[in-house]
N, C-alpha and C. Protein backbone atom coordinates (compact mmCIF):
# COMPACT_ATOMS: atom_id res chain seq x y z
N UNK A 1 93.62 126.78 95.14
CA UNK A 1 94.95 126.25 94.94
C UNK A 1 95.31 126.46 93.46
N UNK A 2 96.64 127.18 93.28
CA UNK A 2 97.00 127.20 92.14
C UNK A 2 97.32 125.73 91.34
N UNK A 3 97.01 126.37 89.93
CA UNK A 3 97.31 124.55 89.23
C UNK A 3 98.30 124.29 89.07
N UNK A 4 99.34 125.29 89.27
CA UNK A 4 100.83 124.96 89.77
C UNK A 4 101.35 124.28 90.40
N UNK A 5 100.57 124.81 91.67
CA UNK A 5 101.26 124.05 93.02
C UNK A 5 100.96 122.86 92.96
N UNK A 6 99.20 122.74 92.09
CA UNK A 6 98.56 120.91 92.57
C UNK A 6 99.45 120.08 91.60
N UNK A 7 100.11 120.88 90.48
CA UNK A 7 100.76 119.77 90.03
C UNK A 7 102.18 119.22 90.34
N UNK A 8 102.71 120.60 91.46
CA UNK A 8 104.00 120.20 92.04
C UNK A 8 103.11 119.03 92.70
N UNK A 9 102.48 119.09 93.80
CA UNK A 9 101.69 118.34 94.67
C UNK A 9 101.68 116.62 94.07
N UNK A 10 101.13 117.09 93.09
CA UNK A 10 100.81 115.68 92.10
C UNK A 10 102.25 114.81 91.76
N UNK A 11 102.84 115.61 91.31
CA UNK A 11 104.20 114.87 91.04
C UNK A 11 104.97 114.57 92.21
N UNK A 12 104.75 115.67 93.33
CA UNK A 12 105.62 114.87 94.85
C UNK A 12 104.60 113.60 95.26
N UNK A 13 103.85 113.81 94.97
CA UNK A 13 102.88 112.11 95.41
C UNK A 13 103.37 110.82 94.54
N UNK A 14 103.49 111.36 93.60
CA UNK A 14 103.48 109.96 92.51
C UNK A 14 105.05 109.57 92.45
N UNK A 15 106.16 110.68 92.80
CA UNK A 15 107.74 110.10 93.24
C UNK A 15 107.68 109.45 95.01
N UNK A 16 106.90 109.94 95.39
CA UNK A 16 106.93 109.15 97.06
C UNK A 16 106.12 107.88 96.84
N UNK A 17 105.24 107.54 96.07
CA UNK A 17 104.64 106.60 95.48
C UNK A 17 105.32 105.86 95.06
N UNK A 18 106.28 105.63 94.38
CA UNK A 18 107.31 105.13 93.87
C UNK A 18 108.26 105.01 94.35
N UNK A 19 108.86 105.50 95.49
CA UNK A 19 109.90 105.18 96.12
C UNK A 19 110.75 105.88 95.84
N UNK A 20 110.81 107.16 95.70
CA UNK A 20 112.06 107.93 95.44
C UNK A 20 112.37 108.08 97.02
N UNK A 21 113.65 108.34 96.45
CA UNK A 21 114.19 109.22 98.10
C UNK A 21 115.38 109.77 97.80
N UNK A 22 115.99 110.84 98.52
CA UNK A 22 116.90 111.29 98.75
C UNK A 22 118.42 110.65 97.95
N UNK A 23 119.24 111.64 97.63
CA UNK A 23 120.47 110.85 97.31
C UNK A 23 121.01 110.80 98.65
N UNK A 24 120.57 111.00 99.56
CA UNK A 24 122.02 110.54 100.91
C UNK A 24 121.29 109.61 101.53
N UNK A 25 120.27 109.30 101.19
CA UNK A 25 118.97 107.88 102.05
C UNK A 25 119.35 106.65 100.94
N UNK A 26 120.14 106.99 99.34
CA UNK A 26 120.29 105.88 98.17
C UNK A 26 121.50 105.73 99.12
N UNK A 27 122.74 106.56 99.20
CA UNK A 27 123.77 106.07 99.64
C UNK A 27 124.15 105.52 100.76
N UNK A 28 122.91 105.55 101.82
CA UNK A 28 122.85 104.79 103.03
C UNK A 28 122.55 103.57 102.93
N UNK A 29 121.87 103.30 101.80
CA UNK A 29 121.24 101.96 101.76
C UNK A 29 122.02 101.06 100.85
N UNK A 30 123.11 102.20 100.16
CA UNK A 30 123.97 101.06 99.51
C UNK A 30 125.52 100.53 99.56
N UNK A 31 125.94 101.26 101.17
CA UNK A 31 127.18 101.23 101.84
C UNK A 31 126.82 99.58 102.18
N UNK A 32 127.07 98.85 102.11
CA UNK A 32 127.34 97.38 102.60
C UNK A 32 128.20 97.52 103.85
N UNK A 33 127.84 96.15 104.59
CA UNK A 33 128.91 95.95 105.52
C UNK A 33 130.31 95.65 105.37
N UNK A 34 131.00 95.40 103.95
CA UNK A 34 131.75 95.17 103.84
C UNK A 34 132.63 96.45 103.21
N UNK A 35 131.69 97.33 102.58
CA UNK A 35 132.08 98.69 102.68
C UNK A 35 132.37 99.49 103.65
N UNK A 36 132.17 98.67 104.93
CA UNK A 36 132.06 99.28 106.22
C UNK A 36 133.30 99.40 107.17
N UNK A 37 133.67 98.10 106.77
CA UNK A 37 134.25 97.26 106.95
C UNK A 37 135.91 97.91 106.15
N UNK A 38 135.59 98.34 105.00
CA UNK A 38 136.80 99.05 104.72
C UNK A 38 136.75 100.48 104.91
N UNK A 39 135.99 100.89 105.37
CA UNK A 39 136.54 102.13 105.60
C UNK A 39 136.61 102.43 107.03
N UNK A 40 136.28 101.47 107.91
CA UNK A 40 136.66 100.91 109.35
C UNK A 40 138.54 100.90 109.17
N UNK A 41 138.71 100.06 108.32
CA UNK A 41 140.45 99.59 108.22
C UNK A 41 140.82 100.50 107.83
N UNK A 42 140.76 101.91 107.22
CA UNK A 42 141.58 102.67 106.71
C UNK A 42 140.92 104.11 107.63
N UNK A 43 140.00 104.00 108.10
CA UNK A 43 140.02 105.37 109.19
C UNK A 43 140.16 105.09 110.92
N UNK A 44 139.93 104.02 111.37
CA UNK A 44 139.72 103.44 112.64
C UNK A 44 140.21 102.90 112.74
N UNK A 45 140.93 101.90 112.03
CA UNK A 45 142.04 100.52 112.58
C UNK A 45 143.01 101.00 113.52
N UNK A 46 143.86 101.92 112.94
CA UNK A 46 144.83 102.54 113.18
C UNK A 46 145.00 102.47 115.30
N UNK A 47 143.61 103.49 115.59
CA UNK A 47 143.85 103.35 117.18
C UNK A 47 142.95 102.15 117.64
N UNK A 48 141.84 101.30 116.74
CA UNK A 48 141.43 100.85 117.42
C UNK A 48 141.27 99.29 117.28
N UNK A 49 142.25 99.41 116.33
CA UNK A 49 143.13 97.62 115.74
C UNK A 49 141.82 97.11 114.74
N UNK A 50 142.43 95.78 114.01
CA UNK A 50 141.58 95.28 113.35
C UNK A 50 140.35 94.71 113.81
N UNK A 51 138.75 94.98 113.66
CA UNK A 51 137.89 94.34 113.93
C UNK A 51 137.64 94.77 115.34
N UNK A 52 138.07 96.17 115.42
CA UNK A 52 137.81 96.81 116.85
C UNK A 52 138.71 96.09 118.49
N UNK A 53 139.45 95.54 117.83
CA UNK A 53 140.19 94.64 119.34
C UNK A 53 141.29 95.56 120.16
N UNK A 54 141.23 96.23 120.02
CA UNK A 54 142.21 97.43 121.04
C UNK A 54 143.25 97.15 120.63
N UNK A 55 144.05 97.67 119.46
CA UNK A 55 145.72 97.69 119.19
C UNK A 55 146.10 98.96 118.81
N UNK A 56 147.28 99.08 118.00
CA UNK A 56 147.64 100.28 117.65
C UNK A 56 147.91 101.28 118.79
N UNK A 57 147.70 102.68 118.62
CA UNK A 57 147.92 103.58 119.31
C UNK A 57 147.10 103.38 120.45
N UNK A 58 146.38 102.67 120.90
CA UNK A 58 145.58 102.55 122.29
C UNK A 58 144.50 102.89 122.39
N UNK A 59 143.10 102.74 121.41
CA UNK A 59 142.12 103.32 121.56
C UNK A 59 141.27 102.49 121.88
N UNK A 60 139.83 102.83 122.57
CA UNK A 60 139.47 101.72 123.35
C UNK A 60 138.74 100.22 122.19
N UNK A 61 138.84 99.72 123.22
CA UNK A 61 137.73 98.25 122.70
C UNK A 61 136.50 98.37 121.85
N UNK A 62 136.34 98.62 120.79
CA UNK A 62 134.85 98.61 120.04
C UNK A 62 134.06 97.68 120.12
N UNK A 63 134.65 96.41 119.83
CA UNK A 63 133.80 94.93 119.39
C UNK A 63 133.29 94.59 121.11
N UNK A 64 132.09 94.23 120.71
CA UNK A 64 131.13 94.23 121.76
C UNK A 64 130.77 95.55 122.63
N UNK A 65 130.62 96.33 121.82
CA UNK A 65 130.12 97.91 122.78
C UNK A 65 129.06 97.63 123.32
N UNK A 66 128.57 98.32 124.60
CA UNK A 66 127.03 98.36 124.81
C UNK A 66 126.65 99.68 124.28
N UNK A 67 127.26 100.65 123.61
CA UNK A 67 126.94 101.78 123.50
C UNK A 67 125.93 101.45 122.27
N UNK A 68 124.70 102.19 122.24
CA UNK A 68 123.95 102.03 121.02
C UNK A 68 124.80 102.82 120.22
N UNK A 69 123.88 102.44 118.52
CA UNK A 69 123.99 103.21 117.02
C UNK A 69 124.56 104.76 116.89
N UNK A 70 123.41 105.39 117.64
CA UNK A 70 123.52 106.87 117.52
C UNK A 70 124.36 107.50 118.85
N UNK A 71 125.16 107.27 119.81
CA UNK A 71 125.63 107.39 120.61
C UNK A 71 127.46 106.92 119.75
N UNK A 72 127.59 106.16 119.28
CA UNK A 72 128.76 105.60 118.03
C UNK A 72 128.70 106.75 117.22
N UNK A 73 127.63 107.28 116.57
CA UNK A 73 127.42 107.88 115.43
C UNK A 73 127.65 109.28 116.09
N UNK A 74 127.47 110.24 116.93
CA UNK A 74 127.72 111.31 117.67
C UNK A 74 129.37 110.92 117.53
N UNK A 75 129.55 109.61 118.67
CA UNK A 75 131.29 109.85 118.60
C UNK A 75 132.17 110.23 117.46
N UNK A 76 131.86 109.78 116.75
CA UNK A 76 132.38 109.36 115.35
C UNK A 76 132.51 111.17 114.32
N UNK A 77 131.20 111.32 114.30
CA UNK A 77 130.89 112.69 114.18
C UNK A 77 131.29 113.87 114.85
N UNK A 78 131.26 113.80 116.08
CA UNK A 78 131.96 114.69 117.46
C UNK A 78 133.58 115.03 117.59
N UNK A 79 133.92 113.52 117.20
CA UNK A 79 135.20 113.32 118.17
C UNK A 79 134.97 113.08 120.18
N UNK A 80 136.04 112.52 120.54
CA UNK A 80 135.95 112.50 122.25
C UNK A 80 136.97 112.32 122.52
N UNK A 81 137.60 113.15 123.11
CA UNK A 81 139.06 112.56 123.88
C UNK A 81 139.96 113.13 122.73
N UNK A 82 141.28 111.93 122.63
CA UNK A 82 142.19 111.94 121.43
C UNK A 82 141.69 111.33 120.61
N UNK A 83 139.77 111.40 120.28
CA UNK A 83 139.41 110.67 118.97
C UNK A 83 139.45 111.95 117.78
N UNK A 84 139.41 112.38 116.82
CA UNK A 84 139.35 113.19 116.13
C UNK A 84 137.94 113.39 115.97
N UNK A 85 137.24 114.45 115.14
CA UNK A 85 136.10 114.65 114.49
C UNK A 85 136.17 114.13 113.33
N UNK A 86 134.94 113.26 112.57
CA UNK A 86 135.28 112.69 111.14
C UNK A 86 134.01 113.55 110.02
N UNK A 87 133.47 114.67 110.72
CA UNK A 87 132.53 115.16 110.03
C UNK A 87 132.69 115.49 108.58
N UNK A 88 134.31 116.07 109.16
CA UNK A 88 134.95 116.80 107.81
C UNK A 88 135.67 115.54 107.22
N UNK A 89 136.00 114.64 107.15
CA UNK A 89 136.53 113.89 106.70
C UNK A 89 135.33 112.52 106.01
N UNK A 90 134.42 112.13 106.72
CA UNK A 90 133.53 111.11 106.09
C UNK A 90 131.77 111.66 106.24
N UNK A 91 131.35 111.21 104.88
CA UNK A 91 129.92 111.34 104.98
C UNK A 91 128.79 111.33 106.14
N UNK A 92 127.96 111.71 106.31
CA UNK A 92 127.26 111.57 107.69
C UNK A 92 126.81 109.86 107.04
N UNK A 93 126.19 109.63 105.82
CA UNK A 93 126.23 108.24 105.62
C UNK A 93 127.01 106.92 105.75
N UNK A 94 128.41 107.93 105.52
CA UNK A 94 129.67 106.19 105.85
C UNK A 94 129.47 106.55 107.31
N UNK A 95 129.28 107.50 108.03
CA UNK A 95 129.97 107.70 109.66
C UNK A 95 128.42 106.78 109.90
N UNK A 96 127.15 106.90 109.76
CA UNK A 96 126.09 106.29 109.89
C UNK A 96 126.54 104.24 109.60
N UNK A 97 127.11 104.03 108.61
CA UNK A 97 127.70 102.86 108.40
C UNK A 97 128.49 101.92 109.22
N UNK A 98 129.33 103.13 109.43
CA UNK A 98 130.57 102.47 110.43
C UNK A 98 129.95 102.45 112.01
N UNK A 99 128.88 103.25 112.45
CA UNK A 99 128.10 103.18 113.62
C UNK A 99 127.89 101.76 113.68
N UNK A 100 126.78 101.12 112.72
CA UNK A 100 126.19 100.15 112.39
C UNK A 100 127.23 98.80 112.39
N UNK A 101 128.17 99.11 111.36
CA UNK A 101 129.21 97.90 111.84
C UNK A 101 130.18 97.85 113.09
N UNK A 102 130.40 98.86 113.65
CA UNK A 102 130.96 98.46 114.99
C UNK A 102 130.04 97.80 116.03
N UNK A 103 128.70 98.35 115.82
CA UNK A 103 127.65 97.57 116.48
C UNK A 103 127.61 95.46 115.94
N UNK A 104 128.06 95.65 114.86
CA UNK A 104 128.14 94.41 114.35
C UNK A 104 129.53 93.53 115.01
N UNK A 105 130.29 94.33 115.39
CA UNK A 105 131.68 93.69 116.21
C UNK A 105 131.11 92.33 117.01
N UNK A 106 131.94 91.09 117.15
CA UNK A 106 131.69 90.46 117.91
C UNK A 106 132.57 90.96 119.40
N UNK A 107 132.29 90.36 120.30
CA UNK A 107 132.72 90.85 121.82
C UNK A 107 134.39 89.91 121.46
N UNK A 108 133.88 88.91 121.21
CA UNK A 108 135.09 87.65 121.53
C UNK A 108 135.67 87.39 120.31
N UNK A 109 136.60 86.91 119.57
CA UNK A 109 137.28 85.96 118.48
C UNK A 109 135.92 84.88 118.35
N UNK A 110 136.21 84.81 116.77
CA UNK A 110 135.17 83.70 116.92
C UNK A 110 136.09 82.38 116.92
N UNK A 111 135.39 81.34 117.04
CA UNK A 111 136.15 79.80 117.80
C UNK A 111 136.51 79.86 116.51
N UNK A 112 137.88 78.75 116.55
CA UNK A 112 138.80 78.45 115.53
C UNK A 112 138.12 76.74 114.88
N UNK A 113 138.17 76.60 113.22
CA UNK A 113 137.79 75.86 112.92
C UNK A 113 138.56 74.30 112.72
């Protein structure tokens, strides 16, 4: 083994050792739900109302999906129907985000205080 390579070797051990990762694995982990949450209201509200409740142009019901994460995350990415594709338009990380918070939708209103 060249002493090249062992010291690439050496240095990829001691950054995985440490916790490096990826810049699109930093920006996954630092989209918040409330980041999610806005970019839900300004790309999705539109057909699929606030907080996923079916308004607007008529798109279906989000809050309470049974659809899992990555089945959201295809749509989202894909397009289906009159949904658009958002590949070109949002990160695979926010589209990964907004998977995650529509999964967070409640089914119902929550009770009034």
């Amino acid at each position: 083994m060249s002493q090249r390579f062992q010291m690439a070797a050496t240095a990829f051990a001691l950054l995985a050792a440490l916790g490096w990762t990826s810049a699109a694995a930093q920006e996954a982990q630092e989209i918040s739900l409330e980041d999610s949450r806005k970019i839900f209201a300004s790309n999705c509200s539109w057909c699929h109302g606030s907080f996923g409740k079916k308004a607007g142009k008529g798109g279906p019901k989000l809050a309470g999906t049974p659809r899992d994460e990555e089945a959201l995350f295809q749509t989202i990415l894909k397009g289906q129907n009159a949904m658009p594709s958002f590949k070109n338009t949002l990160s695979e990380e926010k589209i990964r985000a907004l998977a995650r918070y529509i999964k967070s939708l409640p089914a119902d209103e929550p009770p009034a205080q």
